[in-house]
N, C-alpha and C. Protein backbone atom coordinates (compact mmCIF):
# COMPACT_ATOMS: atom_id res chain seq x y z
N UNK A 1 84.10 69.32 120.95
CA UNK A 1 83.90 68.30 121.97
C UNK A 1 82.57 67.57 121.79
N UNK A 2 81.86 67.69 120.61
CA UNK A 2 80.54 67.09 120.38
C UNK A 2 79.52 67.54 121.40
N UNK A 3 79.87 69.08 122.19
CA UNK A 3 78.93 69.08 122.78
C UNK A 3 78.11 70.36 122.24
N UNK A 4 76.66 70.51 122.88
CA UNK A 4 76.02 71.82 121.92
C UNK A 4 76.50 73.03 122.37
N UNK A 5 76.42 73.83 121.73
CA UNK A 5 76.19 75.59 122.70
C UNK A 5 75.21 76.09 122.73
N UNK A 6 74.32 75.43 121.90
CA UNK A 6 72.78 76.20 122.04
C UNK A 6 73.05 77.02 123.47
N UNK A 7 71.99 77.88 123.65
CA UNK A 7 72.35 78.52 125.05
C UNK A 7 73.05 79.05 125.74
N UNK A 8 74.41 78.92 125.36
CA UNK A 8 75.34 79.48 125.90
C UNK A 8 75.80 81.12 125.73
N UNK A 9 76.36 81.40 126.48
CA UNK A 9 76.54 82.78 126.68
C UNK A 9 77.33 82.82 125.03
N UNK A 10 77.55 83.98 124.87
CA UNK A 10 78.62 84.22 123.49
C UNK A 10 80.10 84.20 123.83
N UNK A 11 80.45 84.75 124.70
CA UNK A 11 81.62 84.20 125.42
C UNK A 11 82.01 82.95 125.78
N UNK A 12 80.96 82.32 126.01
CA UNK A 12 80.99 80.72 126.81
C UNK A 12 81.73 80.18 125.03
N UNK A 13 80.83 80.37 124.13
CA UNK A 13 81.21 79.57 122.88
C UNK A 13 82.15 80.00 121.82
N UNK A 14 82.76 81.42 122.44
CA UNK A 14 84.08 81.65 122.06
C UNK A 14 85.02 80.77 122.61
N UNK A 15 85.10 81.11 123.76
CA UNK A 15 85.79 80.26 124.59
C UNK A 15 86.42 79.66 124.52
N UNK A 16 85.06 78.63 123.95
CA UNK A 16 85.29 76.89 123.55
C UNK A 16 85.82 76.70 122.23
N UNK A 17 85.69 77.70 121.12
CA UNK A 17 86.25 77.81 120.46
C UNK A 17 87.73 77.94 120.08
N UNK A 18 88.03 78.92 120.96
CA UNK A 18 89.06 79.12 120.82
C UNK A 18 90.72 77.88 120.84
N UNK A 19 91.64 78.33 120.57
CA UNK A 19 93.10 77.36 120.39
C UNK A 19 94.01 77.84 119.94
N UNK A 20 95.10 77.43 119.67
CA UNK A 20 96.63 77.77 118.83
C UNK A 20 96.06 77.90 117.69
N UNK A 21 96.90 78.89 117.59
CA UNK A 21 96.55 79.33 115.75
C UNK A 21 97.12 78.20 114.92
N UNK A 22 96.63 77.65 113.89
CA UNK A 22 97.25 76.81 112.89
C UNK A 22 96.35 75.53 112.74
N UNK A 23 95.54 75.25 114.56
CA UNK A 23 94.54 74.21 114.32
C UNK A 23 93.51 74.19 114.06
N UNK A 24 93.15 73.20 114.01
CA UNK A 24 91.85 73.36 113.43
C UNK A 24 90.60 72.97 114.43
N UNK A 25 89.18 73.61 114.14
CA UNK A 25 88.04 73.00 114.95
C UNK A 25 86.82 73.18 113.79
N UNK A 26 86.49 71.97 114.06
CA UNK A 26 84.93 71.54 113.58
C UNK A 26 83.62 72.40 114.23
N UNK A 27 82.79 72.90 113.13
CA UNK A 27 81.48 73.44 114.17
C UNK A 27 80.09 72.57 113.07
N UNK A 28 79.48 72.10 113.80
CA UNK A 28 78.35 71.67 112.93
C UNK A 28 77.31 72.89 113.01
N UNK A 29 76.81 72.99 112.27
CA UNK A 29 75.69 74.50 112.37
C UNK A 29 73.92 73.84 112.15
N UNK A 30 73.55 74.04 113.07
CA UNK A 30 71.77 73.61 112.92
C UNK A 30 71.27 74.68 113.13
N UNK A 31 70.70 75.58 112.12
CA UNK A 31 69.78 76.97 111.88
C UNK A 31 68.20 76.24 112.71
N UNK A 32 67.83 77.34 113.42
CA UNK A 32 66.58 77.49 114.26
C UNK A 32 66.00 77.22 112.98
N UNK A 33 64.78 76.42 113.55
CA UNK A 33 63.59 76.04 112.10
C UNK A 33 63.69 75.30 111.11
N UNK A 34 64.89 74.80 111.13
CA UNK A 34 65.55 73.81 109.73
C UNK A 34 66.12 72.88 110.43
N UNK A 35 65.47 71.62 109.67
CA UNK A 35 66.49 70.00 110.20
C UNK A 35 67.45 69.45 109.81
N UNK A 36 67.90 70.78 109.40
CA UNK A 36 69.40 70.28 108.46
C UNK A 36 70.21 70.99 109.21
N UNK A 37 71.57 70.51 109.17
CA UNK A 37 72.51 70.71 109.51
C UNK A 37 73.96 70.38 108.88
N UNK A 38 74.58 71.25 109.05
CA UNK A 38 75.95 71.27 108.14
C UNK A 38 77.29 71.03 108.81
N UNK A 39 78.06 71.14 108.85
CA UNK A 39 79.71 71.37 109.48
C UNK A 39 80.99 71.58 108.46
N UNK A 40 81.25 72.65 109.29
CA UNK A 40 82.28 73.30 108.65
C UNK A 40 83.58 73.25 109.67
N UNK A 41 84.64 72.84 109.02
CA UNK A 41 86.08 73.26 109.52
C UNK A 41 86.70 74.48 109.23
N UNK A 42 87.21 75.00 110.63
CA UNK A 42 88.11 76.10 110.46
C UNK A 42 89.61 75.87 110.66
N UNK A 43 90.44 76.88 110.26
CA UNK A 43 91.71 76.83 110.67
C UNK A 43 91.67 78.50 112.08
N UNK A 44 91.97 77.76 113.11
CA UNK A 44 92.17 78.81 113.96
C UNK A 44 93.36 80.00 112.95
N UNK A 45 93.43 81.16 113.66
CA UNK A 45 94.31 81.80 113.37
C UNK A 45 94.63 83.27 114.20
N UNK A 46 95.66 83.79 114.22
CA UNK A 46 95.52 85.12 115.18
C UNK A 46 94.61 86.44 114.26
N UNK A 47 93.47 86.43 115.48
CA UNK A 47 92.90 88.22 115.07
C UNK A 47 93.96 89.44 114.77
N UNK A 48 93.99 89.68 113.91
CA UNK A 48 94.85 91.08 113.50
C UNK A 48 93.69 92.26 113.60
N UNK A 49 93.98 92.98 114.50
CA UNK A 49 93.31 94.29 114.97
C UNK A 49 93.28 95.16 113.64
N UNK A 50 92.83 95.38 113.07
CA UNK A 50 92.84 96.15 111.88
C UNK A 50 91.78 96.64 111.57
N UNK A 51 90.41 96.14 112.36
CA UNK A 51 89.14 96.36 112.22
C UNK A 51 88.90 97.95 112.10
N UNK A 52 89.24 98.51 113.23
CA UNK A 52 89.48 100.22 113.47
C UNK A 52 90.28 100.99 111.91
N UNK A 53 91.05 100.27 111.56
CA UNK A 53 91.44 101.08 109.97
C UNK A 53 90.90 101.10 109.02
N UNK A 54 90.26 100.40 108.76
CA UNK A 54 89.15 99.23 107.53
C UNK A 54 88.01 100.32 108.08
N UNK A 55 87.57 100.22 109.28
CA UNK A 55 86.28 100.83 108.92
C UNK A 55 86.58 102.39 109.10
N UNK A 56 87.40 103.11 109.23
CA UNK A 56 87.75 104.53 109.01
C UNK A 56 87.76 105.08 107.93
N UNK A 57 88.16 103.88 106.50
CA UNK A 57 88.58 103.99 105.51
C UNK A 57 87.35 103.56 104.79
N UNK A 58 86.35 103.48 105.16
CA UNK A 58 85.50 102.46 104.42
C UNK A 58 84.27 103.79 104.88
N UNK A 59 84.00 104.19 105.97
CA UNK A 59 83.58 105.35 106.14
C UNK A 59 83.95 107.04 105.55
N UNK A 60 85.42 106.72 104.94
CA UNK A 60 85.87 108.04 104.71
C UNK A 60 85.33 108.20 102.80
N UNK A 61 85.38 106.85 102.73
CA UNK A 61 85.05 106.98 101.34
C UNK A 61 83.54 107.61 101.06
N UNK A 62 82.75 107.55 101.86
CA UNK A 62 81.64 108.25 102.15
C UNK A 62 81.37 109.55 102.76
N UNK A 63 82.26 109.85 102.89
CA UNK A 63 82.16 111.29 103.89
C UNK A 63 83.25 112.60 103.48
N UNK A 64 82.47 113.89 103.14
CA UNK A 64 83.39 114.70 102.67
C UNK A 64 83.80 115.52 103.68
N UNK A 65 83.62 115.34 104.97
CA UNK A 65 83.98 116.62 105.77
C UNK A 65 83.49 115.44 107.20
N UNK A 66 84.56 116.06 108.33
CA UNK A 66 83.62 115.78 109.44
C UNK A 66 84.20 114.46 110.64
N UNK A 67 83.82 114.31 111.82
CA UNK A 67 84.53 113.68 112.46
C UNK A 67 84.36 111.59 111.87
N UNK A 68 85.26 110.83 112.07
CA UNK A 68 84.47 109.42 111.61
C UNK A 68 85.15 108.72 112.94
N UNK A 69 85.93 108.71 114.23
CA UNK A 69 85.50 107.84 115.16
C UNK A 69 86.90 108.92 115.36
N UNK A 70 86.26 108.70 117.06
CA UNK A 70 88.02 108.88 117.92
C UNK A 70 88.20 108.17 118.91
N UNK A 71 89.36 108.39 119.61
CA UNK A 71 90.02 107.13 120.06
C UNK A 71 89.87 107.23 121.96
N UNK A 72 89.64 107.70 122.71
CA UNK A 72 89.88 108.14 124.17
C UNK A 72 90.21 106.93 124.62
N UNK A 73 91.45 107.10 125.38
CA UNK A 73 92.41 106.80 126.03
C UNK A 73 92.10 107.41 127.57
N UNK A 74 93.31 107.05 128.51
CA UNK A 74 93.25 107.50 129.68
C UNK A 74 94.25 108.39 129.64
N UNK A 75 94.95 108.69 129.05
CA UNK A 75 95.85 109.76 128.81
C UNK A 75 95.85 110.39 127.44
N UNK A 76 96.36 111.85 127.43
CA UNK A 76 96.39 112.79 126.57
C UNK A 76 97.09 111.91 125.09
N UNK A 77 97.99 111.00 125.53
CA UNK A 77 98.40 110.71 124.18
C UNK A 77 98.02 109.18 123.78
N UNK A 78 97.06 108.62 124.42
CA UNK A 78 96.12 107.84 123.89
C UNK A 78 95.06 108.12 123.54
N UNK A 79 94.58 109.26 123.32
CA UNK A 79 93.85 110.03 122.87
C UNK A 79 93.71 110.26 120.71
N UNK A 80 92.98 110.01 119.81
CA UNK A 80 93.25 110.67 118.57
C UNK A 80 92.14 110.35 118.09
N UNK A 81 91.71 111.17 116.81
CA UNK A 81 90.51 111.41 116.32
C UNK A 81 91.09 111.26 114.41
N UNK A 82 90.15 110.84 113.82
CA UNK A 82 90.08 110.42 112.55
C UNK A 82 89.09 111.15 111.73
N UNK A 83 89.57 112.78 111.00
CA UNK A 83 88.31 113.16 110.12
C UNK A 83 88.02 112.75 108.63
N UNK A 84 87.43 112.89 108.46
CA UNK A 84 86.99 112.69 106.86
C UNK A 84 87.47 113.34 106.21
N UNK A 85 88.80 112.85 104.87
CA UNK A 85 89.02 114.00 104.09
C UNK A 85 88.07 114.59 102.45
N UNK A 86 88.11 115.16 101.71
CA UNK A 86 87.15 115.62 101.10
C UNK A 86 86.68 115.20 99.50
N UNK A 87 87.82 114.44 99.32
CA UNK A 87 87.14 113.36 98.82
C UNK A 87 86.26 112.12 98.91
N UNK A 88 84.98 112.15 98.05
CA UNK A 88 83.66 111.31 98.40
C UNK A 88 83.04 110.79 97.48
N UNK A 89 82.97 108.72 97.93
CA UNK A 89 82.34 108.33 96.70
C UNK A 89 80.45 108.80 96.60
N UNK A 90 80.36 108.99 95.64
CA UNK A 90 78.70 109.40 95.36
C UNK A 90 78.17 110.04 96.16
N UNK A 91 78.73 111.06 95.89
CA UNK A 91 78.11 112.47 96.62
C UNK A 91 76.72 113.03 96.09
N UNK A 92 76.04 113.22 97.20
CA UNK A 92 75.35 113.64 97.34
C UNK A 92 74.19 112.92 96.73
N UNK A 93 74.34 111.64 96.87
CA UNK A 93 73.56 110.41 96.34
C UNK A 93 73.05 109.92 98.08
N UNK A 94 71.53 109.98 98.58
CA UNK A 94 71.24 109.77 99.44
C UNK A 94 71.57 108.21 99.45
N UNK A 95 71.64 107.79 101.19
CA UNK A 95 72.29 106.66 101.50
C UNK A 95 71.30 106.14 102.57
N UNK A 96 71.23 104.60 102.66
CA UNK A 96 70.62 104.28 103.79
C UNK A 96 71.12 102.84 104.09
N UNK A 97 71.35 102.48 105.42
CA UNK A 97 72.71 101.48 105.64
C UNK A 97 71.37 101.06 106.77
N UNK A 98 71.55 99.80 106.27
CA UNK A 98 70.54 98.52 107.37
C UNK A 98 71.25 97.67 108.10
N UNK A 99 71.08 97.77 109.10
CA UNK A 99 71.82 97.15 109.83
C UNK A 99 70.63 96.18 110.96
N UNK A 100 71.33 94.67 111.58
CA UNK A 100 70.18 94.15 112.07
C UNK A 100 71.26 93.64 113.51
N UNK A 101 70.79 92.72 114.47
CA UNK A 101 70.99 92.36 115.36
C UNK A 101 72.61 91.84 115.72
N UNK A 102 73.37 91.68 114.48
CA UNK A 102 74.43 90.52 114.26
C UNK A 102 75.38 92.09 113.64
N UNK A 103 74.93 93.09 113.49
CA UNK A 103 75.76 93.81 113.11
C UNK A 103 77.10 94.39 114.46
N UNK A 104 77.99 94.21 114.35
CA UNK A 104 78.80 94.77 114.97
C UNK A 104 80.06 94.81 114.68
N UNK A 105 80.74 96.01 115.99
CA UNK A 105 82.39 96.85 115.95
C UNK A 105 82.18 97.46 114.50
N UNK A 106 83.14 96.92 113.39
CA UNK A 106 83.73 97.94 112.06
C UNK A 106 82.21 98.46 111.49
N UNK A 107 81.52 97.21 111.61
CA UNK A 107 79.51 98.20 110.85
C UNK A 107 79.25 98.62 111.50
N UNK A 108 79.02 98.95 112.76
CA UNK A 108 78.22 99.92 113.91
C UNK A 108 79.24 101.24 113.63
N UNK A 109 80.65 100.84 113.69
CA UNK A 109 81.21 102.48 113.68
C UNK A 109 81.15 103.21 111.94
N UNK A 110 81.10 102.09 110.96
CA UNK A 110 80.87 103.27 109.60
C UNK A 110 79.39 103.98 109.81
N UNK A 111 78.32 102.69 110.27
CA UNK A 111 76.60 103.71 109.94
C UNK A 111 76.82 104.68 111.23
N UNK A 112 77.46 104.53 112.39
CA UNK A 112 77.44 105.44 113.16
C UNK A 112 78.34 106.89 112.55
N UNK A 113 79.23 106.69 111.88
CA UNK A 113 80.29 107.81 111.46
C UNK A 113 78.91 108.33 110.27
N UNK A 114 78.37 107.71 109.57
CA UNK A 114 77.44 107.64 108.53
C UNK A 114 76.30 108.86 108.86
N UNK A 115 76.26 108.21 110.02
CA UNK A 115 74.52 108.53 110.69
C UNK A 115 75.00 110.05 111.29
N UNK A 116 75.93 110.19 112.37
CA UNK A 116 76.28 111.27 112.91
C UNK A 116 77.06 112.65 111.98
N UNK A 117 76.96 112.35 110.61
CA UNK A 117 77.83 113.42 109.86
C UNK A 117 76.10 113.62 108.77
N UNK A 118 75.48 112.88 108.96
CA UNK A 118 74.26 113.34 108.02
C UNK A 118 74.39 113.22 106.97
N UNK A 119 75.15 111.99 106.78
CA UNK A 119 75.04 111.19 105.36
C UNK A 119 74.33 110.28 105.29
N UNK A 120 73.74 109.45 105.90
CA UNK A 120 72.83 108.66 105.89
C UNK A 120 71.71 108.09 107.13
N UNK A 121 71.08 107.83 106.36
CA UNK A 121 69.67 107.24 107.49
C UNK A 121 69.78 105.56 108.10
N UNK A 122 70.25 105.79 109.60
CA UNK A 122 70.26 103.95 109.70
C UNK A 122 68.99 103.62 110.23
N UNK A 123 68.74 101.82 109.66
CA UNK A 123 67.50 101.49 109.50
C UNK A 123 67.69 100.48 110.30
N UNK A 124 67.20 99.33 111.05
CA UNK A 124 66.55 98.08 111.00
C UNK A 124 66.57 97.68 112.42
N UNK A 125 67.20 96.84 112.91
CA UNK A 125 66.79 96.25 114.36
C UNK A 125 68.08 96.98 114.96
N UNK A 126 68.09 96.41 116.48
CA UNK A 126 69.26 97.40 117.43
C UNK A 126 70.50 96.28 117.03
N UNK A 127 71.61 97.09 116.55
CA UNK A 127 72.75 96.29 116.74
C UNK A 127 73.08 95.64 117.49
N UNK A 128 74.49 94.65 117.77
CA UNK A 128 74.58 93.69 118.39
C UNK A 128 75.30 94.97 119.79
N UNK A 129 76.19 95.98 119.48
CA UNK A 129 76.21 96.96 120.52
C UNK A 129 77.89 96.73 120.73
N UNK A 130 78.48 96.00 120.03
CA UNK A 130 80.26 95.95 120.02
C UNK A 130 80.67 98.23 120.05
N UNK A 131 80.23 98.40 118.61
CA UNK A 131 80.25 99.48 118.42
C UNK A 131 81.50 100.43 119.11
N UNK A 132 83.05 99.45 119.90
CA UNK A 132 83.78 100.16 120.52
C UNK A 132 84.65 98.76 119.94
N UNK A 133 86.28 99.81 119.96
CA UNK A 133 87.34 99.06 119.68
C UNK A 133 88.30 99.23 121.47
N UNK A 134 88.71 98.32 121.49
CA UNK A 134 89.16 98.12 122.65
C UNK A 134 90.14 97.23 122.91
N UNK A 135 91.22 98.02 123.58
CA UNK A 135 92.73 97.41 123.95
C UNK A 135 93.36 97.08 125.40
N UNK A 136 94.07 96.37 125.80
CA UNK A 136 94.63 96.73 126.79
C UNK A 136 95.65 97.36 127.30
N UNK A 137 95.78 98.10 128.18
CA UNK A 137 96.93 98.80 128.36
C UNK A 137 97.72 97.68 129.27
N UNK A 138 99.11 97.73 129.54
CA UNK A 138 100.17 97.41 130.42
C UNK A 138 99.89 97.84 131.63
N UNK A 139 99.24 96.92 132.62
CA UNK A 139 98.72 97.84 134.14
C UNK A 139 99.98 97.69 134.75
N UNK A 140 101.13 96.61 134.92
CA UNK A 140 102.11 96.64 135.42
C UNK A 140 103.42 97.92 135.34
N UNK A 141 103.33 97.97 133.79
CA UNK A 141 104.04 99.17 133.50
C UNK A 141 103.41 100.83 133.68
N UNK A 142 102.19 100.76 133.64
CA UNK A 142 101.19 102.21 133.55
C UNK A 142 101.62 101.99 134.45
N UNK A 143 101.66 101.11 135.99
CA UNK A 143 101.66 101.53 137.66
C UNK A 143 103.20 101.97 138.19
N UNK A 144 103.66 101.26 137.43
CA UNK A 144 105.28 101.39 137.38
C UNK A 144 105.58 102.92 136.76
N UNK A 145 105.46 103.24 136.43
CA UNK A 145 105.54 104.82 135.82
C UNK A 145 104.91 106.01 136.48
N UNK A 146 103.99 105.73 137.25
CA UNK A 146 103.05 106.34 138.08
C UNK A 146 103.60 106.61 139.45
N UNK A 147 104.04 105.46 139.54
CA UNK A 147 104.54 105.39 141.67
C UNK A 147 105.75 106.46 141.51
């Protein structure tokens, strides 16, 4: 809409972002401190949740033993846990995973799976704090099953 987001919440400029998958939106980008500016076109498209597998798998390759994220639910069978099986790339090759402000969800949960099994040391500024995968349940049907 030619208008800025400077300022805006991160939500606010999703938001605005957002559309039907297939179209397209323009973002011009002006980096703090630089008088240049660029624009790039995207093609909208649907998020495929896959983030949670990718980084299980991307963590397991690092880890020979040990928990790498679980799942809690509000019920017993939304409930499941993901361990590390015992095959591991570069074992026993110390590791250290930097992570800065913009890091988040699939990188917060490998250095966290990383960090909490004592494979590696995380370093740098506080993540952005996604660090959770998150769904919705059917409140119409959960209530419907309940009454």
């Amino acid at each position: 809409d030619d208008e800025p987001l400077s300022g805006s919440a991160l939500a606010q400029a999703i938001a605005r972002m957002r559309g039907q998958a297939g179209t397209s939106v323009s973002l011009t980008i002006r980096r703090a401190g630089l008088d240049q500016e660029f624009t790039v076109s995207l093609t909208r498209d649907t998020i495929r949740r896959q983030v949670l597998r990718e980084a299980v798998q991307i963590a397991d390759a690092f880890l020979s033993e040990g928990e790498i994220v679980s799942l809690r639910g509000r019920t017993p069978s939304n409930q499941r846990t993901w361990q590390a099986d015992a095959n591991e790339l570069l074992a026993g090759v110390p590791m250290l995973v930097l992570i800065d402000k913009r890091s988040a969800s699939a990188s917060e949960l490998v250095a966290a799976a990383l960090q909490e099994n004592g494979r590696a040391q995380v370093m740098g500024q506080r993540s952005f704090g996604k660090g959770t995968v998150q769904s919705t349940i059917r409140w119409a049907r959960t209530k419907a099953r309940s009454s």
